[in-house]
N, C-alpha and C. Protein backbone atom coordinates (compact mmCIF):
# COMPACT_ATOMS: atom_id res chain seq x y z
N UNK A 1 12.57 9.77 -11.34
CA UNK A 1 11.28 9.84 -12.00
C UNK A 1 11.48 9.51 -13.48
N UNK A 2 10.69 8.88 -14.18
CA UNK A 2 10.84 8.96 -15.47
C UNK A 2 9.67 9.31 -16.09
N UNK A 3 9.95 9.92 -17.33
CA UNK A 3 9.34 10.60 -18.28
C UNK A 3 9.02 10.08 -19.65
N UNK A 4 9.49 8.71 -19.77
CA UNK A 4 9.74 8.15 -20.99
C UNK A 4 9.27 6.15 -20.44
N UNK A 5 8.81 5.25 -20.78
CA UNK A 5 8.57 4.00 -20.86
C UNK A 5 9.44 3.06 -21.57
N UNK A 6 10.35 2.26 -21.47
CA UNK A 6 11.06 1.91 -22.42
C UNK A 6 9.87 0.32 -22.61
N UNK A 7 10.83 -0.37 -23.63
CA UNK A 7 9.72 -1.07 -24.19
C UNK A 7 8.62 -2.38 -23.19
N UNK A 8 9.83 -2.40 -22.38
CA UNK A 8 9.49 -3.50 -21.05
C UNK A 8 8.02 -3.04 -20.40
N UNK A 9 8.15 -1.87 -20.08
CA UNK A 9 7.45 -1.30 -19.09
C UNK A 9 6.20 -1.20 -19.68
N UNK A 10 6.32 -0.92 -21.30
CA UNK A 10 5.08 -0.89 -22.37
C UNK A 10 4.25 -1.47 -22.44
N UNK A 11 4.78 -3.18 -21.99
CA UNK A 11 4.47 -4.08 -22.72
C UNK A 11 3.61 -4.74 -21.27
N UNK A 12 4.11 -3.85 -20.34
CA UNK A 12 3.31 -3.92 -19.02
C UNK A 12 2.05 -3.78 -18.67
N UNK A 13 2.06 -3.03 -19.65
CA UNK A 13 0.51 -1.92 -19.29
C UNK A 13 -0.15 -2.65 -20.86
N UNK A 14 0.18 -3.17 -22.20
CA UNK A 14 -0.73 -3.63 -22.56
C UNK A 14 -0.94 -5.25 -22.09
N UNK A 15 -0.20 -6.15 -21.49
CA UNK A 15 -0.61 -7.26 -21.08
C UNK A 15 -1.50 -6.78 -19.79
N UNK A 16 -1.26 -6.30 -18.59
CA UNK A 16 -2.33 -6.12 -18.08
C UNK A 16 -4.01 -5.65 -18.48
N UNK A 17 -3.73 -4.52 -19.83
CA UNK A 17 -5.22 -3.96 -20.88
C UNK A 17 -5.79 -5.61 -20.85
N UNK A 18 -4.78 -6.07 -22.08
CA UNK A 18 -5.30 -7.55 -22.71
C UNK A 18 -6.01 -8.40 -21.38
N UNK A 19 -5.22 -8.55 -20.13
CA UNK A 19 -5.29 -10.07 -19.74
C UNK A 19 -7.01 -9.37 -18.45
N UNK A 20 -6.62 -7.58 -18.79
CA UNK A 20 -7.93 -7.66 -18.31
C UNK A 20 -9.56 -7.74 -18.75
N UNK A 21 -9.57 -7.58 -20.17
CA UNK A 21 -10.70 -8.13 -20.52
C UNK A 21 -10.90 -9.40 -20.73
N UNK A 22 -10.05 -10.03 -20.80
CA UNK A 22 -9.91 -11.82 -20.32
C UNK A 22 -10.20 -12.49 -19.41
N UNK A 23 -9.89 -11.78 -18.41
CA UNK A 23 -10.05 -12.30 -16.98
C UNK A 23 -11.94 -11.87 -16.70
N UNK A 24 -12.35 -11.09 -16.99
CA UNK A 24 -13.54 -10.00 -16.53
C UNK A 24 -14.90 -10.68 -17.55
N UNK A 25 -14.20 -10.95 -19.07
CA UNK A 25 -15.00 -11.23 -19.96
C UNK A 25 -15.22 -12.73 -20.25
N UNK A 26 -13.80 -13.04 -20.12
CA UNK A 26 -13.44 -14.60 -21.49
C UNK A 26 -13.35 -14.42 -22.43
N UNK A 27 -13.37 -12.93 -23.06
CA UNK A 27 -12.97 -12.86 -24.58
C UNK A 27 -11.89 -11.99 -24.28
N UNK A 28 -10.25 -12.57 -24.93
CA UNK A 28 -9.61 -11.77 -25.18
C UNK A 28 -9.67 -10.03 -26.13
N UNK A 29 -8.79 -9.76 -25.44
CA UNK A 29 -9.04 -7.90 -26.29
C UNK A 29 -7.75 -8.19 -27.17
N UNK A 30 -7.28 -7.63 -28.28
CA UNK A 30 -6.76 -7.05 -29.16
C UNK A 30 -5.74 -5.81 -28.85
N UNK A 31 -4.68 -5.96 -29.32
CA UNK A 31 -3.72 -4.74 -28.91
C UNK A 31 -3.18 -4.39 -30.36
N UNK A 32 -3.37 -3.13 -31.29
CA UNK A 32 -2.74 -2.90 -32.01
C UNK A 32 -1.26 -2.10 -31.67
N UNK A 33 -0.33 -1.71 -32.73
CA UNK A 33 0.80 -1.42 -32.33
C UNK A 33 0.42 0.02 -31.72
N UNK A 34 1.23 -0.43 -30.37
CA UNK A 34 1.32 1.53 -29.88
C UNK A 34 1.94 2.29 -30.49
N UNK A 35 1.77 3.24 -30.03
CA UNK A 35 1.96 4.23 -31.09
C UNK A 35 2.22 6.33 -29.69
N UNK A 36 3.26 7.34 -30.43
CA UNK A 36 3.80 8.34 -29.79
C UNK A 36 2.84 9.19 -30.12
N UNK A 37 1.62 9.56 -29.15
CA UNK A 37 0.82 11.02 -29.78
C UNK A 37 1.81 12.24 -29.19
N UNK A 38 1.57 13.19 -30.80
CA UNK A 38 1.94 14.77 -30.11
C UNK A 38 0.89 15.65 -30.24
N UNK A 39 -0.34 15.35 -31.03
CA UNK A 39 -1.08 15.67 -31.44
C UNK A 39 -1.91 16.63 -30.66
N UNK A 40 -3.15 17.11 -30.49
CA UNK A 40 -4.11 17.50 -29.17
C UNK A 40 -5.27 15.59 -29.14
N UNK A 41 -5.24 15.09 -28.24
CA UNK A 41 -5.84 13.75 -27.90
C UNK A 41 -7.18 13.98 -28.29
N UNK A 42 -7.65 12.54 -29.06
CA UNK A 42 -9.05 12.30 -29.24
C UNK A 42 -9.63 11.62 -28.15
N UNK A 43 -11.00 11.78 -27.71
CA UNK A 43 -11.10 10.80 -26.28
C UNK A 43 -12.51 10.59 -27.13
N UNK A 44 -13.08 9.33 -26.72
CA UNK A 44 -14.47 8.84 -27.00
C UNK A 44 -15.52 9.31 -26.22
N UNK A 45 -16.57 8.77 -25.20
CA UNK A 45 -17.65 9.37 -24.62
C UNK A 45 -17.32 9.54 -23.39
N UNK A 46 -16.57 8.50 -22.99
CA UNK A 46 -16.25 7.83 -21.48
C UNK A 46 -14.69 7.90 -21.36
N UNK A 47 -14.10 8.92 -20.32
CA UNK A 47 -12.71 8.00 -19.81
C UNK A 47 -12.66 8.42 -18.28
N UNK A 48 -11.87 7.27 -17.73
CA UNK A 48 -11.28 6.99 -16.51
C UNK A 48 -9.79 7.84 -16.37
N UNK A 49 -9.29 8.46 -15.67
CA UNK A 49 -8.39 8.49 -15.48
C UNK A 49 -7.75 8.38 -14.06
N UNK A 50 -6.75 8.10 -14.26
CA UNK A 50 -5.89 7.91 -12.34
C UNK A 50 -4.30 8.48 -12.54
N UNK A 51 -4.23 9.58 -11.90
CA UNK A 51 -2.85 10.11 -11.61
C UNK A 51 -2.12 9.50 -11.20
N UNK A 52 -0.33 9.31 -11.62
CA UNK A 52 0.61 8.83 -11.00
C UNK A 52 1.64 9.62 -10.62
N UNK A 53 1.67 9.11 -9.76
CA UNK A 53 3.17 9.52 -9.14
C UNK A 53 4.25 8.97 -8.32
N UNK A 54 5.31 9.79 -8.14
CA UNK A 54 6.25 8.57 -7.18
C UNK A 54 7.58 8.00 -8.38
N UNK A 55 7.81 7.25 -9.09
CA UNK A 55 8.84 7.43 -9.82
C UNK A 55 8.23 7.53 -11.30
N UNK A 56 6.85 8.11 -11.69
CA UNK A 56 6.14 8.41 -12.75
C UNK A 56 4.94 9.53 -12.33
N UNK A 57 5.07 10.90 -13.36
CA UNK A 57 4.44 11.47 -12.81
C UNK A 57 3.83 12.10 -14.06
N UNK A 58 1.92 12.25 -13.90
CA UNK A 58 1.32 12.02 -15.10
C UNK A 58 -0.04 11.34 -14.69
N UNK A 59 -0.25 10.69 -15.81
CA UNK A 59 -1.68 9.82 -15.60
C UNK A 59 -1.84 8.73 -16.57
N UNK A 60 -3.36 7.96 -16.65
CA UNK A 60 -3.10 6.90 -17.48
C UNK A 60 -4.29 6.97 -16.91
N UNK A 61 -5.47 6.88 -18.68
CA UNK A 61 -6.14 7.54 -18.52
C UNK A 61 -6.62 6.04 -20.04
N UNK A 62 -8.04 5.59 -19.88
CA UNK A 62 -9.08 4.43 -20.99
C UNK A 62 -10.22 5.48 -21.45
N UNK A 63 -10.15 5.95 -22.63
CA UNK A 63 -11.09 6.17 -23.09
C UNK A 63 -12.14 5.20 -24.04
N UNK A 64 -13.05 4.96 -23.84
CA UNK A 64 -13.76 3.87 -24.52
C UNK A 64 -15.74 4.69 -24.87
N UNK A 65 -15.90 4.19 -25.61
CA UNK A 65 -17.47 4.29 -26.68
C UNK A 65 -18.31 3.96 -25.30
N UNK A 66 -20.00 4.51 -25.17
CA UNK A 66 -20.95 4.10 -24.96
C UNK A 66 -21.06 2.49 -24.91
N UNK A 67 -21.18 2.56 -26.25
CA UNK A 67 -21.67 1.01 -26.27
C UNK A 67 -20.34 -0.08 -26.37
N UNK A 68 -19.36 0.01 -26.51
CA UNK A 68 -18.22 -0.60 -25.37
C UNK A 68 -18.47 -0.61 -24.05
N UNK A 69 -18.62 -0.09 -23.45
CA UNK A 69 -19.01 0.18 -22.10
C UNK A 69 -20.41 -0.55 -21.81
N UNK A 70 -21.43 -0.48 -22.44
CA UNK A 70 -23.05 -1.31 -22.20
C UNK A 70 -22.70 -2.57 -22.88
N UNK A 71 -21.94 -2.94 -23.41
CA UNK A 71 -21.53 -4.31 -23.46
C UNK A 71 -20.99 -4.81 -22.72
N UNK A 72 -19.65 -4.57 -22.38
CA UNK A 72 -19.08 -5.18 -20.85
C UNK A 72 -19.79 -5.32 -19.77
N UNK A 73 -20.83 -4.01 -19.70
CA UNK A 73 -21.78 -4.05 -18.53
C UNK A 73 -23.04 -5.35 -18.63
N UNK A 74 -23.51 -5.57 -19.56
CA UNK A 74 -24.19 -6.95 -19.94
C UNK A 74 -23.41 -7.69 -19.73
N UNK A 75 -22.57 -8.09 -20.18
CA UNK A 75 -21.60 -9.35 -20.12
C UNK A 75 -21.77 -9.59 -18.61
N UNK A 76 -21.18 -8.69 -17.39
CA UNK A 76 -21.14 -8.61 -16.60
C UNK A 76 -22.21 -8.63 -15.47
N UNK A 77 -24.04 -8.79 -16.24
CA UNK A 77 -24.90 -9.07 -15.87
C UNK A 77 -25.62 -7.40 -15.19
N UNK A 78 -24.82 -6.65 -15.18
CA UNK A 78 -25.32 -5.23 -14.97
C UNK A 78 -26.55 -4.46 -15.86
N UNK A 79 -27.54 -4.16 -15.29
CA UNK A 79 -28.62 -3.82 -16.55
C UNK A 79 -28.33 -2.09 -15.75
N UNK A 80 -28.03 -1.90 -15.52
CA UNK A 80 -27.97 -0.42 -14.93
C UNK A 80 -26.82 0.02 -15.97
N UNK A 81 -27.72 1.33 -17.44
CA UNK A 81 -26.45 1.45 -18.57
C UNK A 81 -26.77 2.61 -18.27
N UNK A 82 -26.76 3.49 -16.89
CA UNK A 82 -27.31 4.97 -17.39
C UNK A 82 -25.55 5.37 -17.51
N UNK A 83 -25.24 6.69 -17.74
CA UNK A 83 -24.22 7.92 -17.98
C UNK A 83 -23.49 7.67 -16.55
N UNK A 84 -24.24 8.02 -15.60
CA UNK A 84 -23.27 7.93 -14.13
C UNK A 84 -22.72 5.97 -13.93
N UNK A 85 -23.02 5.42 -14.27
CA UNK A 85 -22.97 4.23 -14.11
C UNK A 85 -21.59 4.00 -15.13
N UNK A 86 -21.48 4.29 -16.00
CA UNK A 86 -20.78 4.00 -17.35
C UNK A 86 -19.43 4.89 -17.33
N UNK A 87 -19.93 5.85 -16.91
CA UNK A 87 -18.85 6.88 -15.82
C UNK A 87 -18.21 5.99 -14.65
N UNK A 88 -18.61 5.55 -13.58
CA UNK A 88 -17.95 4.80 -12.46
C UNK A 88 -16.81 3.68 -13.30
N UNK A 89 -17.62 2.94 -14.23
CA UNK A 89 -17.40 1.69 -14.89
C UNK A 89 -15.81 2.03 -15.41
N UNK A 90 -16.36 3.02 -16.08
CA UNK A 90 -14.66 3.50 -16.73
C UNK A 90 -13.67 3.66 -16.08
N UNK A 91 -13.78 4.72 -15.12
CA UNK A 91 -13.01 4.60 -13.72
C UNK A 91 -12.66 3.40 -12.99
N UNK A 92 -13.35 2.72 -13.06
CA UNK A 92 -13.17 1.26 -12.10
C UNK A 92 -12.31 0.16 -12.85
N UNK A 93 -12.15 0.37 -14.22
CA UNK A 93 -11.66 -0.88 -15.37
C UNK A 93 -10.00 0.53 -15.50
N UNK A 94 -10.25 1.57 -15.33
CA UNK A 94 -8.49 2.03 -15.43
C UNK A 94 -7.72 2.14 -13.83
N UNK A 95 -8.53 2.36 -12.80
CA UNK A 95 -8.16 1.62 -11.47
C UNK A 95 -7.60 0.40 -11.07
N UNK A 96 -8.15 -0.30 -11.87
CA UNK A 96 -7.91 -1.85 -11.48
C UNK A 96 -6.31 -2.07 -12.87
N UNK A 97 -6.08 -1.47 -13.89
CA UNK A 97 -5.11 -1.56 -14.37
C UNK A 97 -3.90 -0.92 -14.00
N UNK A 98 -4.39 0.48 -13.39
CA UNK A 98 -3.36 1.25 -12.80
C UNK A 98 -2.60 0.55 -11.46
N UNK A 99 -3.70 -0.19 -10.85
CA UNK A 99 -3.67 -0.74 -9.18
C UNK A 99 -2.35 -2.03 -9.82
N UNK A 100 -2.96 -2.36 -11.33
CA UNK A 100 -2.30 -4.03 -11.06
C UNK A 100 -0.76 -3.02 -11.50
N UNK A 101 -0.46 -1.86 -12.71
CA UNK A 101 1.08 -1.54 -12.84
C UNK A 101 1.47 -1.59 -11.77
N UNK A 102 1.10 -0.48 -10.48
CA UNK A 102 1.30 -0.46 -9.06
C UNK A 102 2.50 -1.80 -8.59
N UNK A 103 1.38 -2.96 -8.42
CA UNK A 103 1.47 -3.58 -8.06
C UNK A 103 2.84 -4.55 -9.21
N UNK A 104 2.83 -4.36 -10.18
CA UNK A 104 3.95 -4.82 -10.58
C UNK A 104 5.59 -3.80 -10.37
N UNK A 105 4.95 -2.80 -10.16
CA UNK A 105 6.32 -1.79 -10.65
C UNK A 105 6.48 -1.47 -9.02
N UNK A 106 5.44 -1.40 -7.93
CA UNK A 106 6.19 -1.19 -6.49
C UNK A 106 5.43 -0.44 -6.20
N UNK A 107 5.53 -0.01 -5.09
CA UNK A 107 5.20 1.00 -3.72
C UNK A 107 6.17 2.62 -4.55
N UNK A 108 6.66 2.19 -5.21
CA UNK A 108 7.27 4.03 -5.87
C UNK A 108 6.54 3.94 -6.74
N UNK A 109 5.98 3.82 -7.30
CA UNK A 109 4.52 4.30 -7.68
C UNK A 109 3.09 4.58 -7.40
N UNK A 110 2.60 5.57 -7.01
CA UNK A 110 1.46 5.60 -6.89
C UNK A 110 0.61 6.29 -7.90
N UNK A 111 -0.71 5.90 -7.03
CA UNK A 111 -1.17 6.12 -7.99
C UNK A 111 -2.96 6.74 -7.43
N UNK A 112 -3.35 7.79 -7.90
CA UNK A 112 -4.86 8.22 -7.10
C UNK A 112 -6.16 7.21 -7.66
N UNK A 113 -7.31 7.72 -6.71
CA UNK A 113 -8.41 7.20 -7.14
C UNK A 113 -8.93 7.87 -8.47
N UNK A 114 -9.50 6.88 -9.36
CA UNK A 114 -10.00 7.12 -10.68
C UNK A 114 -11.03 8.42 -10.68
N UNK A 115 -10.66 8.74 -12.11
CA UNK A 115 -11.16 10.64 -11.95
C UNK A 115 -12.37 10.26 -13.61
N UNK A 116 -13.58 9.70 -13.61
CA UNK A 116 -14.14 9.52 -14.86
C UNK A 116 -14.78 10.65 -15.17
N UNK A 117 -14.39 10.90 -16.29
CA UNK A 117 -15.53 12.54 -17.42
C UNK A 117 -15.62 11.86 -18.26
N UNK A 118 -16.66 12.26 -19.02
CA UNK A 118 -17.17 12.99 -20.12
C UNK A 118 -16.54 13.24 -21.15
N UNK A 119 -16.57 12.91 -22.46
CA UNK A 119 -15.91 13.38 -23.63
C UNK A 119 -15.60 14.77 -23.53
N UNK A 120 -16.51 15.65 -22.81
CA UNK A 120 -16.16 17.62 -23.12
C UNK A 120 -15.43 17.41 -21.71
N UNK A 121 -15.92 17.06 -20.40
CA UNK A 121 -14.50 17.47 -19.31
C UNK A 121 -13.36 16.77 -19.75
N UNK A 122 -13.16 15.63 -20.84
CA UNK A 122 -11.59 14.84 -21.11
C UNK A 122 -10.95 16.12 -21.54
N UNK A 123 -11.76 16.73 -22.56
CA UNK A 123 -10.76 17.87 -23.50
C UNK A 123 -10.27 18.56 -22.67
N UNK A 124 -10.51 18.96 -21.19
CA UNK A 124 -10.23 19.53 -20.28
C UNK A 124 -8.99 19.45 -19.55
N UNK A 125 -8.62 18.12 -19.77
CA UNK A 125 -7.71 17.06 -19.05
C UNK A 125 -5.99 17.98 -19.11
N UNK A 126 -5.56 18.14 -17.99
CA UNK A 126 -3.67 18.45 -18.28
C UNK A 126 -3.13 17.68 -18.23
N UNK A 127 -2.52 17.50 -19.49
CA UNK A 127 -2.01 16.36 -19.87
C UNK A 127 -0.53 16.76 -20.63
N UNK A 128 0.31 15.66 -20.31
CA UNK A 128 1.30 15.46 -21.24
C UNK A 128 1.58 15.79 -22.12
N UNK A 129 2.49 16.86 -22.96
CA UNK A 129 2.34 17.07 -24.75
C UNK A 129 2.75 15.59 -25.41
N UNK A 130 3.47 15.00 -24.79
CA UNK A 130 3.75 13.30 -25.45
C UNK A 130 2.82 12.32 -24.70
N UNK A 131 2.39 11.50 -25.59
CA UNK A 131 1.21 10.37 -24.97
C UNK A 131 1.82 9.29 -25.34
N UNK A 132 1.85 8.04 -24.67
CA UNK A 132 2.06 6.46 -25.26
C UNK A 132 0.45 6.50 -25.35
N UNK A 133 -0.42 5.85 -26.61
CA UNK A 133 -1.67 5.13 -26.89
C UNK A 133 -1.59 3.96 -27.12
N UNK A 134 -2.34 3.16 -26.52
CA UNK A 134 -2.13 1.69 -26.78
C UNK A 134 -3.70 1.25 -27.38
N UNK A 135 -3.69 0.98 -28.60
CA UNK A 135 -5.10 1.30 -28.75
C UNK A 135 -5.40 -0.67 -28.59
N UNK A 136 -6.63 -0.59 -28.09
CA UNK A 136 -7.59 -2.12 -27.64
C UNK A 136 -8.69 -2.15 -28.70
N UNK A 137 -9.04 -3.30 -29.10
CA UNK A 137 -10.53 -4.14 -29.45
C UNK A 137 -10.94 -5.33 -28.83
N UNK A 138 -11.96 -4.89 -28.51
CA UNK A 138 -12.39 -5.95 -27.69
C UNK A 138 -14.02 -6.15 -28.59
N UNK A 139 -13.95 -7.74 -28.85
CA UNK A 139 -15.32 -7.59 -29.56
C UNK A 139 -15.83 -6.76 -30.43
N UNK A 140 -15.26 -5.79 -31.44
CA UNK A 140 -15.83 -5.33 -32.27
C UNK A 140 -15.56 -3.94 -31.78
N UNK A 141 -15.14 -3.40 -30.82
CA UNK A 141 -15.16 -2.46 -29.94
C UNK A 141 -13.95 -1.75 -30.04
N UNK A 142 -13.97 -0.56 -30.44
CA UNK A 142 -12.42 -0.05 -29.74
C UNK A 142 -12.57 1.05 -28.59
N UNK A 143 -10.81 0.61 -28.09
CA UNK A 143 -10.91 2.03 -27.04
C UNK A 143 -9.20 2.33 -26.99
N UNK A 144 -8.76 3.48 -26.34
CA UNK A 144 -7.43 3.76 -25.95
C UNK A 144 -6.83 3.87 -24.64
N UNK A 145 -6.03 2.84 -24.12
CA UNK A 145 -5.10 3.14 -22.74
C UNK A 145 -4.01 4.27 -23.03
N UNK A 146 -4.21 5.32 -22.74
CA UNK A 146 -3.18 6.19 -22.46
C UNK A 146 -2.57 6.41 -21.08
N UNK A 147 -1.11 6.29 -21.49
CA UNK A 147 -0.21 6.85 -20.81
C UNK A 147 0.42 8.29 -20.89
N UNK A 148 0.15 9.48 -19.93
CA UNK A 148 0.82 10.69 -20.18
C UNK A 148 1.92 10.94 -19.37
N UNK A 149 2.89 11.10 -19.74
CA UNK A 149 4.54 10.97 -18.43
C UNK A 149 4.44 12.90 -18.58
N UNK A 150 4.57 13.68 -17.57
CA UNK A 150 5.19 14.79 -17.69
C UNK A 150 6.64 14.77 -17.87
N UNK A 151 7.32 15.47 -18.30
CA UNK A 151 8.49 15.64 -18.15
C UNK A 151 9.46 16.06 -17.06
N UNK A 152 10.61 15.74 -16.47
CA UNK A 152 11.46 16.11 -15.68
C UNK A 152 11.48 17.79 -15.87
């Protein structure tokens, strides 16, 4: 199991972030430098999260803005911007990143179906005391891919 990402594996999870608002949008996203939280985590309105496990155990977890979220959803031709909708959405855009690590790193990884809250159930979240953040802009927009590894 590991508990730690070395830089390879890093660089995994933000080319998949990047190449997925590319693929979804046509506008590339933005990756600033990641960065080690020890902090207690800030989350925005909306996050997705999906548990891993198998030779990573933890979660990995997009928090992103309202209106990040009702933008992609326009882009995407969706006029449906209510709360439950924007909720699924989140879930469904850290699914499909978690599905593609999966799918790069193997069958020893798994990984559950996406778990989306609420800014007050995120604070809720058991999580990791160490976080990888990979923070994104997309269009004017920011949001954070977190990675939480428990420890051995």
């Amino acid at each position: 199991m590991i508990a730690t990402l070395n830089e390879t594996e890093l660089q995994v999870f933000i080319d998949l972030s990047l190449g997925y608002f590319s693929t979804v949008t046509g506008t590339p996203a933005l990756s600033s430098e990641p960065r080690i939280e020890f902090a207690q985590p800030s989350f925005a309105d909306f996050t997705g999260v999906v548990k891993l496990g198998g030779i990573a155990d933890g979660c990995v977890y997009l928090t992103l803005g309202r209106e990040f979220l009702e933008e992609l959803l326009t882009r995407l031709g969706e006029k449906d911007h209510s709360t439950e909708n924007c909720l699924d959405f989140a879930g469904e855009i850290t699914s499909t990143i978690a599905s593609n690590a999966r799918t790069h790193f193997g069958h020893h990884l798994t990984i559950s179906v996406p778990s989306p809250c609420d800014r007050a159930a995120a604070g809720n979240l058991p999580l990791a005391p160490t976080r990888f953040v990979l923070p994104l802009v997309w269009n004017n927009h920011t949001a954070d891919l977190v990675i939480a590894l428990n420890q051995d």
